[in-house]
N, C-alpha and C. Protein backbone atom coordinates (compact mmCIF):
# COMPACT_ATOMS: atom_id res chain seq x y z
N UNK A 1 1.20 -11.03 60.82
CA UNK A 1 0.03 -10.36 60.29
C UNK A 1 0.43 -9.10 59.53
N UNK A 2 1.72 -8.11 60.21
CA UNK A 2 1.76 -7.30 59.74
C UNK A 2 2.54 -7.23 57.92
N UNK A 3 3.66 -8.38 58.06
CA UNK A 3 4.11 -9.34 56.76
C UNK A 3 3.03 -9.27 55.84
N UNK A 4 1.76 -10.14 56.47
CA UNK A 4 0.88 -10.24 55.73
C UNK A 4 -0.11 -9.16 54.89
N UNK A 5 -0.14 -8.62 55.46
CA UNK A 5 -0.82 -7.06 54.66
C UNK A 5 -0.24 -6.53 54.07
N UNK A 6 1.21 -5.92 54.11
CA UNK A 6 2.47 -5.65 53.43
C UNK A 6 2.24 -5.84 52.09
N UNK A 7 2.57 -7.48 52.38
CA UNK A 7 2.92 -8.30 51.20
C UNK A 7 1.74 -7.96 50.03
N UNK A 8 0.23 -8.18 50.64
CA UNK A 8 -0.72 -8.07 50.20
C UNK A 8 -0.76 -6.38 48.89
N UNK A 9 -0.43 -5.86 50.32
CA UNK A 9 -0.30 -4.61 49.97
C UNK A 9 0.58 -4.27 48.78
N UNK A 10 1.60 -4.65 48.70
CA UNK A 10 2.77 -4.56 47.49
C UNK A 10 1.93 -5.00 46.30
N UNK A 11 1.73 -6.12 46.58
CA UNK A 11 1.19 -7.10 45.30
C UNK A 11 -0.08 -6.32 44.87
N UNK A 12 -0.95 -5.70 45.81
CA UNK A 12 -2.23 -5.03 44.94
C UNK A 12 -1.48 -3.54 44.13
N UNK A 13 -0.57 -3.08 44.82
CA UNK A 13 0.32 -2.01 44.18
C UNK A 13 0.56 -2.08 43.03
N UNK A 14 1.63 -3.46 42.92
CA UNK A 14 2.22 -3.67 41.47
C UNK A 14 1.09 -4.06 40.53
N UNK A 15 0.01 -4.54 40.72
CA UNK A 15 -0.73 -4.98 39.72
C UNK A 15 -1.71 -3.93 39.40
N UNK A 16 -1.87 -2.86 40.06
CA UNK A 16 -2.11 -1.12 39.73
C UNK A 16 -1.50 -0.80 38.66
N UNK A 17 -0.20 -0.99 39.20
CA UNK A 17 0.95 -0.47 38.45
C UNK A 17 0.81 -1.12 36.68
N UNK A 18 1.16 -2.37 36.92
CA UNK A 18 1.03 -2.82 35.45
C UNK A 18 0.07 -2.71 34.82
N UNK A 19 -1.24 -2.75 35.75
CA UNK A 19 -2.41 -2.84 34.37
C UNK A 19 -2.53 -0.65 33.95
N UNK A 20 -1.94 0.11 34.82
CA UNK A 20 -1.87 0.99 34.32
C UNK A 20 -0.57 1.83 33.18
N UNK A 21 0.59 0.68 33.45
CA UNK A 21 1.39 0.93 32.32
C UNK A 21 0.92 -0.01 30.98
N UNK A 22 0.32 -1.27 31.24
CA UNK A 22 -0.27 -1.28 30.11
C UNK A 22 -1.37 -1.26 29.55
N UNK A 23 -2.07 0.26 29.87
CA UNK A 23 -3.01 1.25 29.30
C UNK A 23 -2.04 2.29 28.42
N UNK A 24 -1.47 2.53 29.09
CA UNK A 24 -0.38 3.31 28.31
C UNK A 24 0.17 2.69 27.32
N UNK A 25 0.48 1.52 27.35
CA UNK A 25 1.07 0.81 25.99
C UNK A 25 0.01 0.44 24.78
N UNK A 26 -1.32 0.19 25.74
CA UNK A 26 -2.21 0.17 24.47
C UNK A 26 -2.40 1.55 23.85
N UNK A 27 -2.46 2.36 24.42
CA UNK A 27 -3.00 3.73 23.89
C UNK A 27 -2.09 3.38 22.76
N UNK A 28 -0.57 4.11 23.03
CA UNK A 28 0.63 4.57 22.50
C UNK A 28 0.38 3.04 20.98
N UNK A 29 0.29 2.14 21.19
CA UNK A 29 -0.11 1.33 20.27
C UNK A 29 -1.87 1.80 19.34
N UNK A 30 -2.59 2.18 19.64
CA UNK A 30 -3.72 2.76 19.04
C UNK A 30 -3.54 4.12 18.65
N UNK A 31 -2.25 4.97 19.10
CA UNK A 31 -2.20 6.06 18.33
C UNK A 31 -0.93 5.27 17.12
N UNK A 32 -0.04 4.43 17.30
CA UNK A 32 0.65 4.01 16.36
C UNK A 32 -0.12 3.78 15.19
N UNK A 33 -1.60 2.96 15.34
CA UNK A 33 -1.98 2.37 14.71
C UNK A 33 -2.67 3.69 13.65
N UNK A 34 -3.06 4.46 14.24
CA UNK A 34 -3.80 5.64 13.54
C UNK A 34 -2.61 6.31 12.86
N UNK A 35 -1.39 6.31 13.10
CA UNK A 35 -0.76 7.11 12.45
C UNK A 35 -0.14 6.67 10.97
N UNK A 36 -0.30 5.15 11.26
CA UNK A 36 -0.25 4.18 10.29
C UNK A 36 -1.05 4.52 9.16
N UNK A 37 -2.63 4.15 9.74
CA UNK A 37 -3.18 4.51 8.55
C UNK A 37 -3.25 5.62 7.78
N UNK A 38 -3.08 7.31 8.26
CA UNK A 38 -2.73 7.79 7.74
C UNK A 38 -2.11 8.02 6.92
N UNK A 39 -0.58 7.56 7.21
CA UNK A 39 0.61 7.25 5.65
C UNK A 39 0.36 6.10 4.78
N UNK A 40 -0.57 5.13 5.21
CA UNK A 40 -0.83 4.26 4.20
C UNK A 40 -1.60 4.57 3.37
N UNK A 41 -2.63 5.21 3.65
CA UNK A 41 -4.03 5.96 2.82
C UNK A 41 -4.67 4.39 2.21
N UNK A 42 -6.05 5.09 2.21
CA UNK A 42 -6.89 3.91 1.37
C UNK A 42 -7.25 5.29 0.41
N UNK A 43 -8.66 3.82 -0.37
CA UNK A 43 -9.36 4.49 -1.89
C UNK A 43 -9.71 5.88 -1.29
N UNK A 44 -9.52 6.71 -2.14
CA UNK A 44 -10.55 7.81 -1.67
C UNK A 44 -9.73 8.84 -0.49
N UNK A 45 -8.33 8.49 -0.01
CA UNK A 45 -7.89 9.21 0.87
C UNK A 45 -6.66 9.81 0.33
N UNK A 46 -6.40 11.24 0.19
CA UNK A 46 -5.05 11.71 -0.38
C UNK A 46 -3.85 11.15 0.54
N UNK A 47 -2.84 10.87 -0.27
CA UNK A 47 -1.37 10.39 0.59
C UNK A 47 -0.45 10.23 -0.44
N UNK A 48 0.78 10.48 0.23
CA UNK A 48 2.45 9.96 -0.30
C UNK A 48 2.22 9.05 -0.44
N UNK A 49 1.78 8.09 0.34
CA UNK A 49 2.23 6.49 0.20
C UNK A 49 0.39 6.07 0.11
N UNK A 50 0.78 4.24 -0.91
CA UNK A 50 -0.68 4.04 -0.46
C UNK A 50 0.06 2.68 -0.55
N UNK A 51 -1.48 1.58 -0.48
CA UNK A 51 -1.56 0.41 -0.47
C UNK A 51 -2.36 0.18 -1.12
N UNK A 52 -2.16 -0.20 -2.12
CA UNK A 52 -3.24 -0.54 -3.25
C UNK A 52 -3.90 -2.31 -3.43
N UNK A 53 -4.60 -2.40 -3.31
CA UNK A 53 -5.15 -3.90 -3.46
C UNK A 53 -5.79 -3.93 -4.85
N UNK A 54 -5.15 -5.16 -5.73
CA UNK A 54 -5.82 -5.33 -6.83
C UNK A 54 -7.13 -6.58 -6.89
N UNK A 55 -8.43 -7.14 -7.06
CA UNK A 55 -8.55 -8.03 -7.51
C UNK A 55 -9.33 -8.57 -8.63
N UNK A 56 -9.60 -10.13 -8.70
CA UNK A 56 -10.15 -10.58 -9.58
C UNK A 56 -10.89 -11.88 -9.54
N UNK A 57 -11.64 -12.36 -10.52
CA UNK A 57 -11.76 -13.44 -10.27
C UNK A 57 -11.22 -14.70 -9.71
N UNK A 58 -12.18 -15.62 -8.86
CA UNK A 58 -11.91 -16.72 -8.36
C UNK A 58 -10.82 -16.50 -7.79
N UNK A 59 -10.89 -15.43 -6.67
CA UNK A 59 -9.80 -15.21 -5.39
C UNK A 59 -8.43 -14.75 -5.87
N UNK A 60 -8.63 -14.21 -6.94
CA UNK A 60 -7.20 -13.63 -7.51
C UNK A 60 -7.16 -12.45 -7.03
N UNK A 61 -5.88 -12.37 -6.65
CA UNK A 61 -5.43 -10.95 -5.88
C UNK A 61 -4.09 -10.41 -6.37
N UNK A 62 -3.79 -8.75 -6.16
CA UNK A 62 -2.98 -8.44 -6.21
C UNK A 62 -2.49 -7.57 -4.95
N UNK A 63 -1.36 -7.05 -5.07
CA UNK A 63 -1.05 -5.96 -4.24
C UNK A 63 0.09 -5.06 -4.41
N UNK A 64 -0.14 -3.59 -4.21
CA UNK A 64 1.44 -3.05 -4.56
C UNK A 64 1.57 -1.61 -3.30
N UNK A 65 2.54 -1.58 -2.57
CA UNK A 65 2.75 -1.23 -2.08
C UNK A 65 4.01 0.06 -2.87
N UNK A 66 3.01 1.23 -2.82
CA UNK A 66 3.22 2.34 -3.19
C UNK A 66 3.91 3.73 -2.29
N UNK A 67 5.32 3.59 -2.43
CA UNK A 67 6.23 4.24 -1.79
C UNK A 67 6.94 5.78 -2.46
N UNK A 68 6.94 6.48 -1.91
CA UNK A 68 7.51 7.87 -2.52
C UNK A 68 8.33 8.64 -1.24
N UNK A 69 9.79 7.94 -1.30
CA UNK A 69 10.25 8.58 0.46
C UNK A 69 10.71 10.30 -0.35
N UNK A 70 11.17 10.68 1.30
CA UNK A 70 11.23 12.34 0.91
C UNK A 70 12.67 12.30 1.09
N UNK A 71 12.51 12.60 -0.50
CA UNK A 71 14.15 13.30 -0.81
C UNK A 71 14.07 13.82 -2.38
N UNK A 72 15.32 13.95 -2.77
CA UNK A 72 15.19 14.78 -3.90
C UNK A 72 14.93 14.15 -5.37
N UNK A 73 14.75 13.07 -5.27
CA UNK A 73 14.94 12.11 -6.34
C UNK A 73 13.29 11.96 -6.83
N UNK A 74 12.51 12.15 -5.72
CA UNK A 74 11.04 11.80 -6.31
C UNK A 74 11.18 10.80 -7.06
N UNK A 75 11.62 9.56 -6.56
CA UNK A 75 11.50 8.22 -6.92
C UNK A 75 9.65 7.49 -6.12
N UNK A 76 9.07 6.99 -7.13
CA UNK A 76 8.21 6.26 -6.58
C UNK A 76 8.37 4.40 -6.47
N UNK A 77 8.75 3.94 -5.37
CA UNK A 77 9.04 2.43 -5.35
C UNK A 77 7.42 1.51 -5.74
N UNK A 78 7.43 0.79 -6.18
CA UNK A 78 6.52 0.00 -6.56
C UNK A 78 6.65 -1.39 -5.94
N UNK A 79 6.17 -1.92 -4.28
CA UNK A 79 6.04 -3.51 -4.02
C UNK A 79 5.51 -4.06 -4.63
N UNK A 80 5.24 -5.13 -6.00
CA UNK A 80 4.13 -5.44 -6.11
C UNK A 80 4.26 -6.93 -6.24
N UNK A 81 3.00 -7.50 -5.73
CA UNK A 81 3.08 -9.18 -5.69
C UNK A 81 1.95 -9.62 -6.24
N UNK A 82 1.28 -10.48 -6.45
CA UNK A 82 0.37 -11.27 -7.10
C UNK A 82 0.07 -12.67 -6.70
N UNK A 83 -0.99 -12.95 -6.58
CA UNK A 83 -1.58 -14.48 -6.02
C UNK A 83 -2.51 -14.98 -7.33
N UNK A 84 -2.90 -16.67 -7.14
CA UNK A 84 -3.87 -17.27 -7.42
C UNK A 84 -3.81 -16.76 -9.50
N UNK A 85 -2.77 -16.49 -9.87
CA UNK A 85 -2.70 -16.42 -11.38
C UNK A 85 -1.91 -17.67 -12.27
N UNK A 86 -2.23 -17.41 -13.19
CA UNK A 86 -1.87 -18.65 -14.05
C UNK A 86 -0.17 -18.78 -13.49
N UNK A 87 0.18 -20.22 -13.14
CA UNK A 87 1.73 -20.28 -12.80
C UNK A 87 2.67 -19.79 -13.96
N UNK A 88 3.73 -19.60 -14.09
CA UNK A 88 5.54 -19.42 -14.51
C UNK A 88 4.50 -18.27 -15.82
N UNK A 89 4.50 -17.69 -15.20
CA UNK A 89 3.34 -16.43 -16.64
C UNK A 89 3.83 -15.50 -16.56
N UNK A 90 3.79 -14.76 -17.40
CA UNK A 90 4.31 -13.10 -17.00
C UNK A 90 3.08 -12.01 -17.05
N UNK A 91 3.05 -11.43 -16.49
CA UNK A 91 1.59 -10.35 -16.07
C UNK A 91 2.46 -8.83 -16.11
N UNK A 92 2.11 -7.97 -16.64
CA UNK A 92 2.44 -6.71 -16.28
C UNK A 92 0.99 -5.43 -15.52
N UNK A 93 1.83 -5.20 -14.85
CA UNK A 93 1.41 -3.61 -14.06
C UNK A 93 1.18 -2.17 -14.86
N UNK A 94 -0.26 -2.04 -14.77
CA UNK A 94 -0.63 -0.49 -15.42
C UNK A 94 -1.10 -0.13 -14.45
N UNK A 95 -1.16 1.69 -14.85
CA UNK A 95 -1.65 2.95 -14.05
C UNK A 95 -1.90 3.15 -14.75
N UNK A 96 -3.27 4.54 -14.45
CA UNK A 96 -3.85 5.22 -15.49
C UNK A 96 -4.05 6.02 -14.28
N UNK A 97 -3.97 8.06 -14.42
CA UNK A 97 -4.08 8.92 -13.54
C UNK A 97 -5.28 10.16 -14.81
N UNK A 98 -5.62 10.52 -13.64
CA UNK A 98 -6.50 11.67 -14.16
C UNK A 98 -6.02 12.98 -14.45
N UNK A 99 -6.13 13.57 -15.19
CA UNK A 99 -5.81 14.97 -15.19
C UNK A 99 -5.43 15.30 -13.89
N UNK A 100 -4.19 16.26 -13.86
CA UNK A 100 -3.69 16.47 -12.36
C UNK A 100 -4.87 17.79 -11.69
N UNK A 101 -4.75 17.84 -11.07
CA UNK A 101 -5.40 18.49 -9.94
C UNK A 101 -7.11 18.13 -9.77
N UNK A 102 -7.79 17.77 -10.82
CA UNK A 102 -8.86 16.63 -10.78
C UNK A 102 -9.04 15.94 -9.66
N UNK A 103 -9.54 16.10 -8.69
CA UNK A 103 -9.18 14.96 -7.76
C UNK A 103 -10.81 14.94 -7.17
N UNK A 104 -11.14 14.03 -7.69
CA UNK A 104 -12.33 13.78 -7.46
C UNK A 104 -13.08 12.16 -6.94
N UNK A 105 -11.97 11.35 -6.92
CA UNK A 105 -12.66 10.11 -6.03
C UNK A 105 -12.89 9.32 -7.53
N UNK A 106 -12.89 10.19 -8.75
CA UNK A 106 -13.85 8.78 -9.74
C UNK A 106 -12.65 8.87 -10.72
N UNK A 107 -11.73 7.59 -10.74
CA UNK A 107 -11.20 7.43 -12.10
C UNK A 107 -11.72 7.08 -13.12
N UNK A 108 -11.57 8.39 -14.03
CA UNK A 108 -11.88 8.14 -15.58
C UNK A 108 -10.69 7.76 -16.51
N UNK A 109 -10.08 7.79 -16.35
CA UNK A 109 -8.65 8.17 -17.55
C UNK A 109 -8.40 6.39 -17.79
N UNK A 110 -8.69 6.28 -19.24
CA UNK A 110 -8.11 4.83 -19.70
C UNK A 110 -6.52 5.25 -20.64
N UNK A 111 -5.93 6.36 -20.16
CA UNK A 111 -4.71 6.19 -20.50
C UNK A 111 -3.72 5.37 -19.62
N UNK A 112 -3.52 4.32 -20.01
CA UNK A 112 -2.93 3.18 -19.07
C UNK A 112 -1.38 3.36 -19.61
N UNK A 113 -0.48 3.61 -18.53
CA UNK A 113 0.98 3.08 -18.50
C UNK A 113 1.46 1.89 -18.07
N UNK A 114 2.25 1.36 -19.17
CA UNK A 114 2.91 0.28 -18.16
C UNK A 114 3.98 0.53 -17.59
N UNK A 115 3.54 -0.48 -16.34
CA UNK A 115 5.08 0.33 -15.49
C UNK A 115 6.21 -0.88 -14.86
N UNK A 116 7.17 -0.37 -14.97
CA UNK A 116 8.44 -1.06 -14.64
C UNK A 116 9.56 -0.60 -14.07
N UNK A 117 11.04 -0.34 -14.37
CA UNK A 117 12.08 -0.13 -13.89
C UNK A 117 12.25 1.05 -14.51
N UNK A 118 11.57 2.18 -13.60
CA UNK A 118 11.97 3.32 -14.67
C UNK A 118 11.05 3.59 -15.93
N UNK A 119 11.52 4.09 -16.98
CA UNK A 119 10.74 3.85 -18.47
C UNK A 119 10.69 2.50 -18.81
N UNK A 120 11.09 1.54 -18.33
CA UNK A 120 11.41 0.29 -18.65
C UNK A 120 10.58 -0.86 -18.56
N UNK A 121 9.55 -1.03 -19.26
CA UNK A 121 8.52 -1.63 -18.84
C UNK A 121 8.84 -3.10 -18.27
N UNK A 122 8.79 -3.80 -16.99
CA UNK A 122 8.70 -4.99 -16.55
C UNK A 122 7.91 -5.63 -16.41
N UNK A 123 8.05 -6.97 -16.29
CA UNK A 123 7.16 -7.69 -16.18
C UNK A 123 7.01 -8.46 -14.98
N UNK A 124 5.96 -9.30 -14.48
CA UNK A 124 6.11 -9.90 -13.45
C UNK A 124 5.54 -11.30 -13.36
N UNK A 125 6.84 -11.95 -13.09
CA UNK A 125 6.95 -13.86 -13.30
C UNK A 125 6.17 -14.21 -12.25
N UNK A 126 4.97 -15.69 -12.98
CA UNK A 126 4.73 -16.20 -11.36
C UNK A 126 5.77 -17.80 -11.57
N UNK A 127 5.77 -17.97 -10.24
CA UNK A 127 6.34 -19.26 -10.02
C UNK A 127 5.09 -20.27 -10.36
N UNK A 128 5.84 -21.46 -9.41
CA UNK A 128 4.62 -23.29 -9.83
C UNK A 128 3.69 -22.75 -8.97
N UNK A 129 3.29 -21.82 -7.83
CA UNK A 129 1.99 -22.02 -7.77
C UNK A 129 1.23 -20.47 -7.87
N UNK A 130 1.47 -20.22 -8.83
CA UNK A 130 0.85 -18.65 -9.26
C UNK A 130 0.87 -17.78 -8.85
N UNK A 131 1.90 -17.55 -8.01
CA UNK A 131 2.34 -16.22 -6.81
C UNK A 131 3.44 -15.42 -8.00
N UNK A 132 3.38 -14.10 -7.69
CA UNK A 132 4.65 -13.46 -8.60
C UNK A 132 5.00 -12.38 -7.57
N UNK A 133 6.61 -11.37 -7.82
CA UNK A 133 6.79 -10.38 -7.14
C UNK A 133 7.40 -9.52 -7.98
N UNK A 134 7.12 -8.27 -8.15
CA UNK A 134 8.29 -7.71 -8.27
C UNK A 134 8.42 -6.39 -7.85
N UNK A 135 9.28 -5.67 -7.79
CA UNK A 135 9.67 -4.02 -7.41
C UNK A 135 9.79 -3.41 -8.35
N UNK A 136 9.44 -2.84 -8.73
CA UNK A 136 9.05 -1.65 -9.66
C UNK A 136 9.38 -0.04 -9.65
N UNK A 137 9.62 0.58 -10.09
CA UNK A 137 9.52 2.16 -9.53
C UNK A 137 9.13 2.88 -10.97
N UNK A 138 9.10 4.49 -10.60
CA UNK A 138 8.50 5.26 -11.62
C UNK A 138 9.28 6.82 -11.42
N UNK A 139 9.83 7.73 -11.49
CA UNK A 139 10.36 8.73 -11.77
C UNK A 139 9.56 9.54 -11.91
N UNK A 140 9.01 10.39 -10.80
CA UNK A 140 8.24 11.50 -10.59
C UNK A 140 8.66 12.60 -10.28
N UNK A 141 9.79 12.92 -11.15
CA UNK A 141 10.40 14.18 -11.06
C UNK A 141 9.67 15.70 -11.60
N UNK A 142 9.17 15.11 -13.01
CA UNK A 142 8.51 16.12 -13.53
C UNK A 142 7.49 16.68 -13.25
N UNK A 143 7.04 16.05 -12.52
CA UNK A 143 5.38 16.61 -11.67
C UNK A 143 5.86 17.56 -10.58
N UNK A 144 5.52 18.49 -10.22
CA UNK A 144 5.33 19.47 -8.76
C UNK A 144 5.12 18.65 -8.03
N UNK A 145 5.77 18.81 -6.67
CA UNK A 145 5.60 18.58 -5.43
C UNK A 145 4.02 19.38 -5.38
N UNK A 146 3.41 18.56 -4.46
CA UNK A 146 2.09 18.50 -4.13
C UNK A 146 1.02 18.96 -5.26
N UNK A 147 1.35 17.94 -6.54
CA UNK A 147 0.01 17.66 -7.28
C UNK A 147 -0.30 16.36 -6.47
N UNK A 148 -2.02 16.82 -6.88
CA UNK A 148 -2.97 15.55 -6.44
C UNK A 148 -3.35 15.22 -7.80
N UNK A 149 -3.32 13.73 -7.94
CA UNK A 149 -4.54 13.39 -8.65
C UNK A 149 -5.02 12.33 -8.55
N UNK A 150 -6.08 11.59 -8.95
CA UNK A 150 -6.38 10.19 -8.89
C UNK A 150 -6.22 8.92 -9.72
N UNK A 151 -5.60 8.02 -9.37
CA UNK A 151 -4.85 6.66 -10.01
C UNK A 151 -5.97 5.58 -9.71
N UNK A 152 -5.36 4.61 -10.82
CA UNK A 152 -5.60 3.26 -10.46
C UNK A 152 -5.24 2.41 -11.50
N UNK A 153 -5.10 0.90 -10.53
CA UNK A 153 -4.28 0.22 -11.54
C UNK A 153 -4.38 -0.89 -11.95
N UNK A 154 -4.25 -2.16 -13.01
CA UNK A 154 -4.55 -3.05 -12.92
C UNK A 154 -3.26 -4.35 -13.45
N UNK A 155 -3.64 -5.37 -13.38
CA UNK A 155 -2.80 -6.33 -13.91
C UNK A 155 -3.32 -7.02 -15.03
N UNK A 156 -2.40 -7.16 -16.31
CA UNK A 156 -2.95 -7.95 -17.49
C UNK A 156 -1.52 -9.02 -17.81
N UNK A 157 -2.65 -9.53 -18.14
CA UNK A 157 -1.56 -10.97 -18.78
C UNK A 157 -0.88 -10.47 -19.90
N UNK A 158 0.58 -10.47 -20.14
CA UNK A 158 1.32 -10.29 -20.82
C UNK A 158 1.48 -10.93 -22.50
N UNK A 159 0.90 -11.89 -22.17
CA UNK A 159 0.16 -12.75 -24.04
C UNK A 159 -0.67 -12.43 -24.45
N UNK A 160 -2.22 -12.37 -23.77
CA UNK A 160 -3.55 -12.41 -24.20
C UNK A 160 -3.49 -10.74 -24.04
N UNK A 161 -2.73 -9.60 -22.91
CA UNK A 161 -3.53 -8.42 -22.94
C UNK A 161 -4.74 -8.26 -22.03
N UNK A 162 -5.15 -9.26 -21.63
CA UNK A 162 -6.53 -9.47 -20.77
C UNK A 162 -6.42 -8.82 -19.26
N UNK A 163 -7.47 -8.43 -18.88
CA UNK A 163 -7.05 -7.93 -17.65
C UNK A 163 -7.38 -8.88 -17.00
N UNK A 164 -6.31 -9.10 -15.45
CA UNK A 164 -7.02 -10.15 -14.38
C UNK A 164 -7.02 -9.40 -13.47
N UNK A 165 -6.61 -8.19 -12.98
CA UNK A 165 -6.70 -7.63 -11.54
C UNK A 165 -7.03 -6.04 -12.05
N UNK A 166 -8.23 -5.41 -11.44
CA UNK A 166 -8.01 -4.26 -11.03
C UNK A 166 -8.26 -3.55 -9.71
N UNK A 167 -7.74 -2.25 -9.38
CA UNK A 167 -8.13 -1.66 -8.17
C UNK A 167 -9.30 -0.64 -7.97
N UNK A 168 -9.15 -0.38 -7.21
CA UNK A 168 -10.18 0.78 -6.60
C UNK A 168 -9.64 2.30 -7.07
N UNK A 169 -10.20 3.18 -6.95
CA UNK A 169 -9.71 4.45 -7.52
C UNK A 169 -8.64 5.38 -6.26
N UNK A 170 -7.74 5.42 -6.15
CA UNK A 170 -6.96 5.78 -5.30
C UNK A 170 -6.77 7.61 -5.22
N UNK A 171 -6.39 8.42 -4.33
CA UNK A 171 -5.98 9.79 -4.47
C UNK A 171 -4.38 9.70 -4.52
N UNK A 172 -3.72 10.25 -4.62
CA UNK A 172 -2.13 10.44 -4.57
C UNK A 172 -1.94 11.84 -4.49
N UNK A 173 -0.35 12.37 -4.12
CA UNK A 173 -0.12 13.91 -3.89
C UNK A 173 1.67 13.55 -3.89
N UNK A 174 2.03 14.16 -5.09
CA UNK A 174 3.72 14.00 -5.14
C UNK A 174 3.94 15.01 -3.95
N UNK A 175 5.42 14.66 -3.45
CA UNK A 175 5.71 14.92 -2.10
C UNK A 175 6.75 15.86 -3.33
């Protein structure tokens, strides 16, 4: 009998135990998750880094994952990929930013850059079923550390000029 309660006893212990270490793991996972979004930033939120979603018609999407690590180079990396577009095509990537310190949530500026490797304008191939990728970057040396302003960007077909993807109006702040 006394085995028996023990045992009992242990076992209601440990299962104390675990469901209270994993409270702790969820937390520590829900503050991960918040800290996440922070450095990722959406529309409308100032950040180093964003995630930009492009789209378009009939489920066409884009995406570019907008990187600026801290060091001295003020390199900005450019992920960018593409779905649901015409196959083996070439599409290029524009920005257009607002007057710097402007930072107001509404992109106006139709001064569009294209952007690529550097000054180097690239382009981006899709394969046979209309997916494309490429990495990109941009040289943000000449700007001050901590201008804000507001971007956004779109994708056009590289023959016609046409746009198929644009985004939402983003904030940014060179690091």
């Amino acid at each position: 009998m006394k085995q028996n309660f023990l045992s009992t006893g242990l076992l209601l212990a440990s299962v104390i135990l675990l469901t209270l270490s994993c409270q702790k793991e969820v937390s520590k996972q829900e503050q991960l998750a918040e800290e996440i979004a922070t450095t990722i930033g959406t529309a409308n939120n100032p950040t180093f880094n964003l995630e930009v979603i492009l789209r378009g018609e009939d489920g066409r999407l884009g995406h570019v994952k907008f990187r600026q690590d801290v060091d001295q180079s003020k390199i900005v990396v450019l992920g960018t990929w593409v779905r649901g577009l015409e196959t083996n095509h070439q599409y290029l990537l524009q920005r257009a930013v607002d007057a710097a310190n402007v930072v107001d949530g509404d992109c106006t500026s139709t001064n569009w850059l294209t952007l690529g490797k550097g000054l180097t304008p690239q382009s981006i191939l899709t394969d046979d079923n209309g997916k494309g990728s490429e990495e990109l970057w941009r040289d943000v040396s000449a700007v001050a550390s901590g201008t804000a302003f507001d971007i956004h960007f779109r994708v056009l077909d590289a023959t016609t000029m046409a746009i198929v993807l644009t985004s939402d109006c983003y904030q940014y702040v060179v690091r």
